[in-house]
C-alpha atoms as a PDB file:
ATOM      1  CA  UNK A   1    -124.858 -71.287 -14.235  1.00  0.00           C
ATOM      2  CA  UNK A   2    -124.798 -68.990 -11.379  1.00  0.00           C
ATOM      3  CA  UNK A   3    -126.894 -65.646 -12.098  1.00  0.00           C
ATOM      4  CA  UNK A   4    -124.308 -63.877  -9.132  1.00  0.00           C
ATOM      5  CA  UNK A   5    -122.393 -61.603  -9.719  1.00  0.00           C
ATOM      6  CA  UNK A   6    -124.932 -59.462 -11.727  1.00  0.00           C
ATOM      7  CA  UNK A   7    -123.255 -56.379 -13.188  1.00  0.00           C
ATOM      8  CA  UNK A   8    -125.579 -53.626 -14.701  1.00  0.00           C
ATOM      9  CA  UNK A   9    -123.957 -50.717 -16.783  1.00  0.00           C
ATOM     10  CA  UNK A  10    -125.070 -46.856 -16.075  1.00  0.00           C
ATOM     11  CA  UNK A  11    -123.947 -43.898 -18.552  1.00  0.00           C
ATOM     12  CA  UNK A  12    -124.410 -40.730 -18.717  1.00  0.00           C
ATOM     13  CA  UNK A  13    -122.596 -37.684 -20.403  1.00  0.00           C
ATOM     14  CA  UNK A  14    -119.947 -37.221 -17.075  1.00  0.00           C
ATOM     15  CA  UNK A  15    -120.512 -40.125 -15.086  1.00  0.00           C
ATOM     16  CA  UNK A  16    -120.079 -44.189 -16.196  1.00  0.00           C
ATOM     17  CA  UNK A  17    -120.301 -46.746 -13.645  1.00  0.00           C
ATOM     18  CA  UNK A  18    -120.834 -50.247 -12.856  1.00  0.00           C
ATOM     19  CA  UNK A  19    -122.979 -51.579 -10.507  1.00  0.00           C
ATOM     20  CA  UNK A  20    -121.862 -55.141  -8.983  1.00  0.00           C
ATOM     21  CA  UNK A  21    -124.825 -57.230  -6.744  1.00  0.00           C
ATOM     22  CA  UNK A  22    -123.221 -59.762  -4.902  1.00  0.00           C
ATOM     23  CA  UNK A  23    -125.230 -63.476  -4.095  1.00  0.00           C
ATOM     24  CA  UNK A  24    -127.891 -62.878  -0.757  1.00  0.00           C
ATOM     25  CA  UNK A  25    -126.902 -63.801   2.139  1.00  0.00           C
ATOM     26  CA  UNK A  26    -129.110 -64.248   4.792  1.00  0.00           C
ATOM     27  CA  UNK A  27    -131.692 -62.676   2.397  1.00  0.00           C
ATOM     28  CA  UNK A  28    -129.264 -58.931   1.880  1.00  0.00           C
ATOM     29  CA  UNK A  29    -127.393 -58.696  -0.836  1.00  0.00           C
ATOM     30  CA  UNK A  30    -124.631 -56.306  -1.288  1.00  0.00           C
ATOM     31  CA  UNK A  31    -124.007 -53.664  -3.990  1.00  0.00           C
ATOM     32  CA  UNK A  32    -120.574 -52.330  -5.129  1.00  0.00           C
ATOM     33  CA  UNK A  33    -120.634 -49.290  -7.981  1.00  0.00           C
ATOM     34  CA  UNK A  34    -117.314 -48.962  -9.812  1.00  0.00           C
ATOM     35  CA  UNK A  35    -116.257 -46.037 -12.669  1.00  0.00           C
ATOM     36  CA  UNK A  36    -115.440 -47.359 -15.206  1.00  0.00           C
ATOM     37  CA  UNK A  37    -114.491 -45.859 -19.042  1.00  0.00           C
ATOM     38  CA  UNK A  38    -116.945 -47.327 -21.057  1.00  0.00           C
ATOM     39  CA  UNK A  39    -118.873 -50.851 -21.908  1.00  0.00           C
ATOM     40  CA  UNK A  40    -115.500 -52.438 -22.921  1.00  0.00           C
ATOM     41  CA  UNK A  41    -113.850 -51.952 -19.184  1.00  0.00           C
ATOM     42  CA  UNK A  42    -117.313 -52.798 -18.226  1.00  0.00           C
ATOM     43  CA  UNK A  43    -117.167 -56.185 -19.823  1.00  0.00           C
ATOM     44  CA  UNK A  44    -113.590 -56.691 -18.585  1.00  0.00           C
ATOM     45  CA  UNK A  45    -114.154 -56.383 -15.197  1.00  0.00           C
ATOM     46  CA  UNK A  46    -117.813 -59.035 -15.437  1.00  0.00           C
ATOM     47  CA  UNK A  47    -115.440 -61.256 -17.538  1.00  0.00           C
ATOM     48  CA  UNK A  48    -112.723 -61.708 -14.578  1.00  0.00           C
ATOM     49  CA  UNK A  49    -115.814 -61.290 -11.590  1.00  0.00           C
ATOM     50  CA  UNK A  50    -117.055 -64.548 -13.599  1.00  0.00           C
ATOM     51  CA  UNK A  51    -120.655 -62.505 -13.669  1.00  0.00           C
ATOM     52  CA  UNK A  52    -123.321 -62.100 -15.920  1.00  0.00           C
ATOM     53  CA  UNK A  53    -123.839 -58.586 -17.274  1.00  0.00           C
ATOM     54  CA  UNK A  54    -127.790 -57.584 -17.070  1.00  0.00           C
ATOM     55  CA  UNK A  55    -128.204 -54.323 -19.664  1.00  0.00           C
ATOM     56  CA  UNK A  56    -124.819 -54.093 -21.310  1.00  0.00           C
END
């Protein structure tokens, strides 16, 4: 199982956001953050990126 796309959950009272780290390539990986409503949009979007969620 690939560990790529990770997707790691952030919260706070205004702000919720996911934070999407793509495979390396050439040894740089790229990060995408993404609002998001809560854990259960959260989980949506890792479901159809196929990724693994890290803290969530």
């Amino acid at each position: 199982m690939s560990k790529f796309p990770q997707v790691r959950y952030f919260a706070s009272r205004k702000t919720k956001f996911i934070e999407i780290t793509h495979t390396p390539v050439n040894g740089v990986s790229t990060k995408v953050t993404k609002p998001v409503i809560g854990k259960a949009e959260a989980r949506q979007i890792t479901k159809e990126l196929n990724g693994v969620a890290w803290n969530f």
